[in-house]
Structure formats: structure tokens, C-alpha cells
N, C-alpha and C. Protein backbone atom coordinates (compact mmCIF):
# COMPACT_ATOMS: atom_id res chain seq x y z
N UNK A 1 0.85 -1.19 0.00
CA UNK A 1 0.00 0.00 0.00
C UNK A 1 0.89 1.24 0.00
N UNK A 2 0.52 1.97 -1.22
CA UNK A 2 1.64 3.32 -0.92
C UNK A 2 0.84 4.30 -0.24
N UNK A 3 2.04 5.21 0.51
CA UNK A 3 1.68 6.32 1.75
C UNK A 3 0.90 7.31 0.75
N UNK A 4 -0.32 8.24 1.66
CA UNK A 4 -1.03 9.13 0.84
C UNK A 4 -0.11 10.13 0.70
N UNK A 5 -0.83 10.96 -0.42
CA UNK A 5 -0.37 11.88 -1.12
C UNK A 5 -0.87 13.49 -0.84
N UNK A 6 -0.01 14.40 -0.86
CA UNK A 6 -0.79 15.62 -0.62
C UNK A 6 -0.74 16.07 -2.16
N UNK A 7 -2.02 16.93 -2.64
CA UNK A 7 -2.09 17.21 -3.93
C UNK A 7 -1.17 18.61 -3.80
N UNK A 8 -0.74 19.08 -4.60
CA UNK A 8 -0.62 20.53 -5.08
C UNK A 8 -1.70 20.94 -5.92
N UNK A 9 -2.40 22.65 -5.95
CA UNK A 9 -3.08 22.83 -6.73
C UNK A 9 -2.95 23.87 -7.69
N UNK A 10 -3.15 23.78 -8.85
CA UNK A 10 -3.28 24.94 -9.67
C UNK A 10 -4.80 25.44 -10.25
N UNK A 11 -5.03 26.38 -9.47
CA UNK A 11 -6.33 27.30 -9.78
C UNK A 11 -7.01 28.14 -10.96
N UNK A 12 -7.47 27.71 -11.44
CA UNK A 12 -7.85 28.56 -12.63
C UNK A 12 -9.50 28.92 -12.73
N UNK A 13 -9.80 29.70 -13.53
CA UNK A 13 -11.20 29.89 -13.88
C UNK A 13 -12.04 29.13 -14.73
N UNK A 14 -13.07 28.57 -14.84
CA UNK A 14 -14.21 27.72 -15.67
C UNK A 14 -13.79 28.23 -16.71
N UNK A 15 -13.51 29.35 -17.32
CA UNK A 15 -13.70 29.91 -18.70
C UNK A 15 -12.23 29.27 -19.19
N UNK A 16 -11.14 29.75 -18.29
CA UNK A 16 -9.70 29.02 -18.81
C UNK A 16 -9.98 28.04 -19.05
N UNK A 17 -10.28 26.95 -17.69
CA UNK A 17 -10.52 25.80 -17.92
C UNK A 17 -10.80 24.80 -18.94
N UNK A 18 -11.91 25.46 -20.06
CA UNK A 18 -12.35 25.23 -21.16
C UNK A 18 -11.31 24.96 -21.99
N UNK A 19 -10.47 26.27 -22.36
CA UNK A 19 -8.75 25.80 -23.12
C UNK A 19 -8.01 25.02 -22.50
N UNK A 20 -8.28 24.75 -21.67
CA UNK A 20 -7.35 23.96 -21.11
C UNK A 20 -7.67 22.20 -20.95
N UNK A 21 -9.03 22.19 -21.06
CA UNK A 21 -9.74 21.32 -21.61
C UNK A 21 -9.68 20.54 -22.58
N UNK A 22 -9.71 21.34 -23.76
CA UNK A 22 -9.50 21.08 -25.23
C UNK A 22 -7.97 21.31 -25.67
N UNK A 23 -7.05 21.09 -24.90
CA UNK A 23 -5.63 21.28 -25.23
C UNK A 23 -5.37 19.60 -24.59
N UNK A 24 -6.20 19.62 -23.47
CA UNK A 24 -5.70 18.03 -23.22
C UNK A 24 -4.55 17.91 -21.89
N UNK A 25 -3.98 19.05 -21.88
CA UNK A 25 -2.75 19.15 -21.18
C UNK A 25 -2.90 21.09 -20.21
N UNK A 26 -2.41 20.68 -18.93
CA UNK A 26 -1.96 22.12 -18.11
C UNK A 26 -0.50 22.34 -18.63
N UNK A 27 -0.16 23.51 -19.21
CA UNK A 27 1.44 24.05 -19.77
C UNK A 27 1.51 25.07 -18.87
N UNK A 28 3.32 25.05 -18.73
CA UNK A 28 3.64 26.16 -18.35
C UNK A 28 3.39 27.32 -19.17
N UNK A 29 3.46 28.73 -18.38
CA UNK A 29 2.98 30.02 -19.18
C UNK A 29 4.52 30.79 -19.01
N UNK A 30 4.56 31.55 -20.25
CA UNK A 30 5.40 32.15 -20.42
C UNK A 30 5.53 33.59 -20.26
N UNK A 31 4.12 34.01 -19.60
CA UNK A 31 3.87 35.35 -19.56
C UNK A 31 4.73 35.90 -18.23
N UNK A 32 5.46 37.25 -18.37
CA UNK A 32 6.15 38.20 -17.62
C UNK A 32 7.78 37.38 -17.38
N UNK A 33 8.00 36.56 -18.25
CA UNK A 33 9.17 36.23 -18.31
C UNK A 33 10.12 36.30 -19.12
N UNK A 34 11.65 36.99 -18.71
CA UNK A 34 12.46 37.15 -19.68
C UNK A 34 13.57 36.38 -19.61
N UNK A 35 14.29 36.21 -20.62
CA UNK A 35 15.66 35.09 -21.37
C UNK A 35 16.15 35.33 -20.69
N UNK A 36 16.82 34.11 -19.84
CA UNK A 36 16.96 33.07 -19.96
C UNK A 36 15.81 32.02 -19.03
N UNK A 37 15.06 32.89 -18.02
CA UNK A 37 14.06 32.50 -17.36
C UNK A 37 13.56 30.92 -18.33
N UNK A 38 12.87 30.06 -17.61
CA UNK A 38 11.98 29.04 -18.44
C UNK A 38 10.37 29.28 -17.97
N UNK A 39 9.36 29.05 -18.37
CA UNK A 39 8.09 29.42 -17.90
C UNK A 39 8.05 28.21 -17.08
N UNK A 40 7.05 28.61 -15.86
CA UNK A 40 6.50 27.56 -14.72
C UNK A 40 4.97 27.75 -14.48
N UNK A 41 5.01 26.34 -14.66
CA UNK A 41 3.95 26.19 -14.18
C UNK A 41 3.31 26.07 -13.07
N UNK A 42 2.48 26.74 -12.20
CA UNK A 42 2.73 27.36 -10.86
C UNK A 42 1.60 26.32 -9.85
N UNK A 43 1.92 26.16 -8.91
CA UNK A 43 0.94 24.97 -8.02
C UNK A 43 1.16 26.03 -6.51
N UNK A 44 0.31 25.40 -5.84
CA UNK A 44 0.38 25.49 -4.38
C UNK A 44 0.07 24.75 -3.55
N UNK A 45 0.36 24.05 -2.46
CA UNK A 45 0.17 23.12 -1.65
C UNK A 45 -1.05 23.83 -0.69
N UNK A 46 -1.56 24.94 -1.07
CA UNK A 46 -2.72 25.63 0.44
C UNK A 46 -3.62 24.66 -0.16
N UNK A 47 -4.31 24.28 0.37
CA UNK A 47 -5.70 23.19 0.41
C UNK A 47 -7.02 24.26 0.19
N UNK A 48 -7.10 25.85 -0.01
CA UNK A 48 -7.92 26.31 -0.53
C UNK A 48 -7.79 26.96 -1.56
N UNK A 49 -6.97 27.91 -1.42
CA UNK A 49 -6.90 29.14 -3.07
C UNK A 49 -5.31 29.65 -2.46
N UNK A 50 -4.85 29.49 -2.92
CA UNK A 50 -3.28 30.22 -2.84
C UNK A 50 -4.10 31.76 -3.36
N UNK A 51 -3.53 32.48 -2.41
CA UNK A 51 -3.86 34.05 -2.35
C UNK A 51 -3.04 34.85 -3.62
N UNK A 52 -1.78 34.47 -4.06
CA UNK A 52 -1.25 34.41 -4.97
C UNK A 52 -2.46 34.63 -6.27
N UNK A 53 -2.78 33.41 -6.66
CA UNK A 53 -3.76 32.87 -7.76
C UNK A 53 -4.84 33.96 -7.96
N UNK A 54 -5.20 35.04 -6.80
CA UNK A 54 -6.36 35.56 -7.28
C UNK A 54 -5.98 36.47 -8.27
N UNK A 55 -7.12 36.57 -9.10
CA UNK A 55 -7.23 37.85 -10.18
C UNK A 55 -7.02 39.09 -9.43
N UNK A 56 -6.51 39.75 -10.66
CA UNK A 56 -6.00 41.26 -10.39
C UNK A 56 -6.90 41.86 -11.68
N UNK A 57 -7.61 42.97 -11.17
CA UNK A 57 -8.33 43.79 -12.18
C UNK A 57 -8.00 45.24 -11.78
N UNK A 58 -8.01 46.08 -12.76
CA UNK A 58 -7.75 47.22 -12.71
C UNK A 58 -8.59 48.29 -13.67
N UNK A 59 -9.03 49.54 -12.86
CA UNK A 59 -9.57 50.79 -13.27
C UNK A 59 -8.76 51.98 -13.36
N UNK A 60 -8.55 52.37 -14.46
CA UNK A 60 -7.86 53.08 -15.42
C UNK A 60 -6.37 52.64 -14.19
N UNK A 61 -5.56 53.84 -13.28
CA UNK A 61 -4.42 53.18 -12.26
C UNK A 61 -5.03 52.89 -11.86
N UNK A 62 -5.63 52.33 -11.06
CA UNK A 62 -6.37 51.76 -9.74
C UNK A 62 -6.53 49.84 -9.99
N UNK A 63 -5.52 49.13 -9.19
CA UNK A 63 -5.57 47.98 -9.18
C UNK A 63 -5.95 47.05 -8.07
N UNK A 64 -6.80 45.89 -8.36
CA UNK A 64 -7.60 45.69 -7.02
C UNK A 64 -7.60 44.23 -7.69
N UNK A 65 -7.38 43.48 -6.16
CA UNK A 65 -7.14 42.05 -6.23
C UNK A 65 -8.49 41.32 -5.74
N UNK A 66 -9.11 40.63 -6.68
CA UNK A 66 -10.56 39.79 -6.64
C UNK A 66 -10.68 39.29 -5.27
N UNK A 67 -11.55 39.02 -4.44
CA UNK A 67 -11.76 37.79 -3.48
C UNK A 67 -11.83 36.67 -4.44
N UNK A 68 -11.69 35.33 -3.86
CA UNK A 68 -12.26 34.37 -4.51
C UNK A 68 -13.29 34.62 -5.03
N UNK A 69 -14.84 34.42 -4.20
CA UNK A 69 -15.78 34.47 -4.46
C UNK A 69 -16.28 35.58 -5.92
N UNK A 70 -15.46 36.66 -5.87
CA UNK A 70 -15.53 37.54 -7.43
C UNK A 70 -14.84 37.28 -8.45
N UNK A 71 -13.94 36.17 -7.86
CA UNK A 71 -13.01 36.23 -8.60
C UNK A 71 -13.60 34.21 -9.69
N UNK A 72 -14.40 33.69 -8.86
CA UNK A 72 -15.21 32.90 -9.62
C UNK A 72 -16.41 33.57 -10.04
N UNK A 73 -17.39 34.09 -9.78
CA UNK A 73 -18.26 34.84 -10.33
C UNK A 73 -17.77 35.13 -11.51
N UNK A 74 -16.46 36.43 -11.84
CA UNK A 74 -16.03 36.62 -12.85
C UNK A 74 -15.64 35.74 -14.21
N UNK A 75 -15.00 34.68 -13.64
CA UNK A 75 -14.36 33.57 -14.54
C UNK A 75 -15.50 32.91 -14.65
N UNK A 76 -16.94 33.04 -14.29
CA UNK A 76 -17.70 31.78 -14.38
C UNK A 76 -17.65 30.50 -13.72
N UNK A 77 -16.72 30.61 -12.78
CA UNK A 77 -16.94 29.48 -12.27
C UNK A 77 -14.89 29.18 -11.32
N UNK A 78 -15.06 28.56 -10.91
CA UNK A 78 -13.53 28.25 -10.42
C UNK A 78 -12.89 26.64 -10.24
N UNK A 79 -11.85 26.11 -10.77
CA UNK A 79 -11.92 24.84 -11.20
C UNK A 79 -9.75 24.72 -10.77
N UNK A 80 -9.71 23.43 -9.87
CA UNK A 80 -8.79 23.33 -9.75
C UNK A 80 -8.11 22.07 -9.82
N UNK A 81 -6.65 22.11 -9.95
CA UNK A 81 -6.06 20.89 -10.83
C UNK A 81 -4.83 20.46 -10.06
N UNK A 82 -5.37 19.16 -9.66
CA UNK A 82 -4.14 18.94 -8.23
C UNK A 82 -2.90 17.72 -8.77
N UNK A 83 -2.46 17.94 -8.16
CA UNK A 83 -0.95 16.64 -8.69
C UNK A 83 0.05 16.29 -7.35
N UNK A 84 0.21 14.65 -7.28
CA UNK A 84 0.96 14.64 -6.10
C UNK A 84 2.22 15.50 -5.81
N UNK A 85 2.56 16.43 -4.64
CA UNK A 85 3.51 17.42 -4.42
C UNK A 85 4.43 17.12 -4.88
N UNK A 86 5.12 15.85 -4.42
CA UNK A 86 6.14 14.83 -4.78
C UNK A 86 6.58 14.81 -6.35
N UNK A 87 5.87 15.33 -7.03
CA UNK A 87 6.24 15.05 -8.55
C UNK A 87 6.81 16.43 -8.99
N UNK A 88 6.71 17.18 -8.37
CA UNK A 88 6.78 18.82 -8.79
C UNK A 88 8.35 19.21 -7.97
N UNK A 89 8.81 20.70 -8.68
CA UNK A 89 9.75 21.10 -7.87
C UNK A 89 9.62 22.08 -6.92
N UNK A 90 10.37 22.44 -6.08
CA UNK A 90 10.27 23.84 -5.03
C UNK A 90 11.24 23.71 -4.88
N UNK A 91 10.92 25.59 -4.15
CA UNK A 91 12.12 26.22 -3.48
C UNK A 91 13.09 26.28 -4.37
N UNK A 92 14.64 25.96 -4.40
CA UNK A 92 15.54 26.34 -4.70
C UNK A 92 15.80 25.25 -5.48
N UNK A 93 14.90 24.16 -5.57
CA UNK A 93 15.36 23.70 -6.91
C UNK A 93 14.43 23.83 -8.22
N UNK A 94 13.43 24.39 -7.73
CA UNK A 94 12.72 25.34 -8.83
C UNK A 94 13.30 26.13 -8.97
N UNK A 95 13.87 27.46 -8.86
CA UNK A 95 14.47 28.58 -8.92
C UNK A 95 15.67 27.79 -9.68
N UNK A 96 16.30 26.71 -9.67
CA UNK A 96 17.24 26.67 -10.21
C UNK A 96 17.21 26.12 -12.01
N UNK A 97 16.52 25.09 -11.52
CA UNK A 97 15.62 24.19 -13.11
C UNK A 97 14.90 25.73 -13.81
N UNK A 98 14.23 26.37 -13.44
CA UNK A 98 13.69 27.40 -14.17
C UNK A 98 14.59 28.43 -14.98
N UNK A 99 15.65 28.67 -14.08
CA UNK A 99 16.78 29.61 -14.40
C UNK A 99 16.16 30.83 -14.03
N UNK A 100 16.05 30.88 -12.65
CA UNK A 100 15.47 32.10 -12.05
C UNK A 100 16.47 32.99 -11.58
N UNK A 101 16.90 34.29 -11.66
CA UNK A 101 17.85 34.82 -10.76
C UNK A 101 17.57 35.41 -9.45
N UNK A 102 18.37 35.36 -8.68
CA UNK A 102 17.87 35.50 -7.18
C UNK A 102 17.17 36.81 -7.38
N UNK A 103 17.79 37.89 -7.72
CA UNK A 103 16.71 38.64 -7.63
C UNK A 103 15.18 38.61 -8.03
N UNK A 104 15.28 38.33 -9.12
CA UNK A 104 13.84 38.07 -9.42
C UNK A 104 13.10 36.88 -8.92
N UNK A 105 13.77 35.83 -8.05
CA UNK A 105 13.43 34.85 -7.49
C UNK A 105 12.74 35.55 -5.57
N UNK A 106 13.44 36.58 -5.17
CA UNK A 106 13.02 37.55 -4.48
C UNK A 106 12.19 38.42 -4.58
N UNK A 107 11.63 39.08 -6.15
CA UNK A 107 10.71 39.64 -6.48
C UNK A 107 9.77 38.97 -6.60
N UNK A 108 9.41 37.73 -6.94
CA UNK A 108 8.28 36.44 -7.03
C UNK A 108 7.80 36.89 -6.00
N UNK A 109 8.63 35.92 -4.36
CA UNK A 109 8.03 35.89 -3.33
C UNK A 109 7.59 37.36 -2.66
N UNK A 110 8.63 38.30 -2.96
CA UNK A 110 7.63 39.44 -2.15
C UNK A 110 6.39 39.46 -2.84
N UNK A 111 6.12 39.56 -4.18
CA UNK A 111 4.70 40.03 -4.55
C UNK A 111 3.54 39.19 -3.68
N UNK A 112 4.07 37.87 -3.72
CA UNK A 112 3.23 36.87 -2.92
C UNK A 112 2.97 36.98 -1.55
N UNK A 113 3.79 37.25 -0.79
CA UNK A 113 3.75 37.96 0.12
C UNK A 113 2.68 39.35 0.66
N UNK A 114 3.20 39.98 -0.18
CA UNK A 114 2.64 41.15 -0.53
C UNK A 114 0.98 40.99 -0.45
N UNK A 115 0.67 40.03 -1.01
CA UNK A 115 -0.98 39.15 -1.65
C UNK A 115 -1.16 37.92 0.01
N UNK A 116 -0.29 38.35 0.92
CA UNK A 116 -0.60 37.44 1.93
C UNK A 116 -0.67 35.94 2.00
N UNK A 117 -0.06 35.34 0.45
CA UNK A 117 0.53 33.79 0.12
C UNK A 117 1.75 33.21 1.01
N UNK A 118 2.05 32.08 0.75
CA UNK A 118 3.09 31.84 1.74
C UNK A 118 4.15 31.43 0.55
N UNK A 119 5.34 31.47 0.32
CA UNK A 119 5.91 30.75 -0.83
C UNK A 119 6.44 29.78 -0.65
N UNK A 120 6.56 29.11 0.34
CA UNK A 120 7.11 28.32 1.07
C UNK A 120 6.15 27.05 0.70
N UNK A 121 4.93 27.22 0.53
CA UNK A 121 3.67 26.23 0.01
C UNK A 121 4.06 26.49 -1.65
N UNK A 122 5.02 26.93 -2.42
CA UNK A 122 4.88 27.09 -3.59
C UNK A 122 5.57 26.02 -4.34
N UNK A 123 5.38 25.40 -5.54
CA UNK A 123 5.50 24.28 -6.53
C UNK A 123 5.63 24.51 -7.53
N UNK A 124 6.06 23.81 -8.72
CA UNK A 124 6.04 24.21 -10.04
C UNK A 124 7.05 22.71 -10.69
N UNK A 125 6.30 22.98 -12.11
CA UNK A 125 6.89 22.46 -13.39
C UNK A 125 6.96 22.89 -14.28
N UNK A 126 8.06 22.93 -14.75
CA UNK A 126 9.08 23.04 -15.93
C UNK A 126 7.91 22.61 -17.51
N UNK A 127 7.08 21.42 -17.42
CA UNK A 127 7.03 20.24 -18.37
C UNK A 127 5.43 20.50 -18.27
N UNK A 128 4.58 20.34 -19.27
CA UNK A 128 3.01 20.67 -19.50
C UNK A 128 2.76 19.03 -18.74
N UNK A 129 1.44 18.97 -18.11
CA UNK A 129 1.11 17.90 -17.29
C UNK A 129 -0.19 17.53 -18.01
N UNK A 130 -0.34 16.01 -18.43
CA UNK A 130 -2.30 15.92 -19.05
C UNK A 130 -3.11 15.61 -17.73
N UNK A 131 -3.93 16.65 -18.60
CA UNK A 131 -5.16 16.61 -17.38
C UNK A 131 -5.65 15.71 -17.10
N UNK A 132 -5.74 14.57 -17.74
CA UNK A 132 -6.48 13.14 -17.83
C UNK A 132 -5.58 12.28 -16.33
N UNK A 133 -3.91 12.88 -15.84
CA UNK A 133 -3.11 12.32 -14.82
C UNK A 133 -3.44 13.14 -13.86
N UNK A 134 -4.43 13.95 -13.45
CA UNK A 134 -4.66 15.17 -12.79
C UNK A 134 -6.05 15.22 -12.11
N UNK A 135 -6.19 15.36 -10.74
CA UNK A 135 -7.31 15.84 -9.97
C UNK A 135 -7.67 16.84 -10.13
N UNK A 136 -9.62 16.89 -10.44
CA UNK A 136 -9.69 17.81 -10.95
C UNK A 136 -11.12 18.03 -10.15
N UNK A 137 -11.23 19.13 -9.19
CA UNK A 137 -12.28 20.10 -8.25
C UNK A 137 -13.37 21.28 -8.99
N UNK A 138 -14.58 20.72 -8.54
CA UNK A 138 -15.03 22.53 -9.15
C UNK A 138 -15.51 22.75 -7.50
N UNK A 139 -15.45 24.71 -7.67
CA UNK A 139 -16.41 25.54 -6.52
C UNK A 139 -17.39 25.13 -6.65
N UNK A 140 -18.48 24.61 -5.47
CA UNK A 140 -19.69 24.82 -5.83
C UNK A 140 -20.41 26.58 -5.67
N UNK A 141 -21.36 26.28 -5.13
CA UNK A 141 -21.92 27.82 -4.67
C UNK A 141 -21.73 27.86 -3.26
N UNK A 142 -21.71 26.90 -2.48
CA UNK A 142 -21.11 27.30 -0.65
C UNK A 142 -19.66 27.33 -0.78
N UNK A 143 -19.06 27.62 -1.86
CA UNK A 143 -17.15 27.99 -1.85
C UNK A 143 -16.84 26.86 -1.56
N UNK A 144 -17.35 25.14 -1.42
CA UNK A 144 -16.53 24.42 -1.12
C UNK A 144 -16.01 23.29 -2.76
N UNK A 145 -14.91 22.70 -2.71
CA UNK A 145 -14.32 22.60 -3.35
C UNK A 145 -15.07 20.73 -3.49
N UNK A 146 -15.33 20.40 -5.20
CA UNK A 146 -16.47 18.91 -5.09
C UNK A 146 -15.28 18.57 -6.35
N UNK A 147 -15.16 17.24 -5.85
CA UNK A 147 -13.81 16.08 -6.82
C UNK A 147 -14.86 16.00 -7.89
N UNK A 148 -14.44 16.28 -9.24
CA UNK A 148 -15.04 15.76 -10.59
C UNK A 148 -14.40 14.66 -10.71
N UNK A 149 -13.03 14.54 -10.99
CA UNK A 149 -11.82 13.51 -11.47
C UNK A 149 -10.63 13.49 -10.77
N UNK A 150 -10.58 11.95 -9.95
CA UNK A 150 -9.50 11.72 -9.56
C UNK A 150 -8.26 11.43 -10.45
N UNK A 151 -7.33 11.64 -9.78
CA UNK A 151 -5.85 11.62 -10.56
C UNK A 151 -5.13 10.23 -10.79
N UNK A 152 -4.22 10.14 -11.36
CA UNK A 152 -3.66 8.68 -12.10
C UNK A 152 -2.61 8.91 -10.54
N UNK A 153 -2.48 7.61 -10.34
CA UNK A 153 -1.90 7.43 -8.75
C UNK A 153 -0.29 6.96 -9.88
């Protein structure tokens, strides 16, 4: 019998979800990253919403970070995608596989910080993961989180 597993999760919106759906596979994103950086694909070990993950919307300057609850409203819905921790990297050997430089490996975590996340719960891969090997949660309407699809053990 193998020992249980804690998932990591990556959070997204119903509407993403959909592309992400029909791609077959979660990829790393390449957005706000520069050469030699590699894109990551970002997880969190919090068992609700990594504070990180919420949407950021903004009026004309004025920038304001979603609650969950608006922040599924908005997306239509909120849908999350878990993978045993164990398979993923952290800490400093993410920062290293990614080709992160400390500074900007310091700019990550303050923002997160900043957003009241812990980074210390933070995960990532390098490598696009299929969703079909992947636990997969929707919000209901009481904010609690209901298993659609369990993950390939």
C-alpha cells in the first residue's frame, strides 16, 4: 500500500478551464518572463486558493485584487487541478531548473507575500502535465471545493 499523497493545486477559472480542456494538457505560461528564465507552471500546496492565484483587475491606475468568491463569479466558475507534491519542484530547486535569478526569485516571493501567500507552500513544473493524470475540483456555490476527477496514482 503506498503512503497518501498531498495534492498541489493549480487554480484557474471555468472559462480558462475550457482551453485547457480542449488542449488536453496544463502548460507552463510564459507570460512576464524574460531570457533566460523558463516558464512555470505554478501549483500550491494551500488546500484552498493560494492568495497568490487571485485575479488582479484594474480601473484606469487603480488595481484591485478579486476575493475568490468575485473572482469565480467573474471567470464563471472556479476549477482546480491537483498533482501529487512529490512530482513537482520547489524552493531552490525550482528557482534553479527554471533559471530564475535571485533577484527576481526575491521579487516572485515578495509580490506573494505582498498578496498574503506563503511561498514556502509554492511548486512548479518546468514540463506541460495531461489533465487526464490530474485531480480535478469545481467551486460549488457554498465555496466548497467537489472532486469531478481523480488523478492517475
Amino acid at each position: 500500500m503506498s503512503a497518501p499523497h498531498t495534492n498541489a493545486w493549480h487554480v484557474t477559472t471555468a472559462e480558462k478551464f475550457k482551453l485547457i480542456s480542449a488542449d488536453g494538457h496544463l502548460r507552463p505560461t510564459g507570460l512576464g518572463i524574460e531570457s533566460p528564465e523558463l516558464p512555470v507552471l505554478w501549483f500550491s500546496l494551500n488546500q484552498y486558493v493560494d492568495r497568490s492565484a487571485r485575479t488582479v483587475i484594474s480601473h484606469g491606475n487603480v488595481f484591485r485584487i478579486l476575493s475568490v468568491q468575485d473572482t469565480r463569479i467573474l471567470g464563471q466558475g472556479l476549477v482546480r487541478l491537483g498533482i501529487d507534491a512529490h512530482k513537482l519542484l520547489r524552493g531552490n530547486a525550482l528557482r534553479k531548473r527554471a533559471q530564475i535569478t535571485w533577484p527576481r526569485w526575491f521579487e516572485i516571493r515578495k509580490a506573494g507575500i505582498k498578496r498574503q501567500a506563503d511561498p514556502a507552500l509554492w511548486a512548479g513544473s518546468l514540463v506541460a502535465i495531461p489533465i487526464a493524470d490530474m485531480t480535478i475540483d469545481v467551486m460549488n456555490d457554498g465555496h466548497v471545493w467537489i472532486r469531478v476527477q481523480d488523478g492517475a496514482e
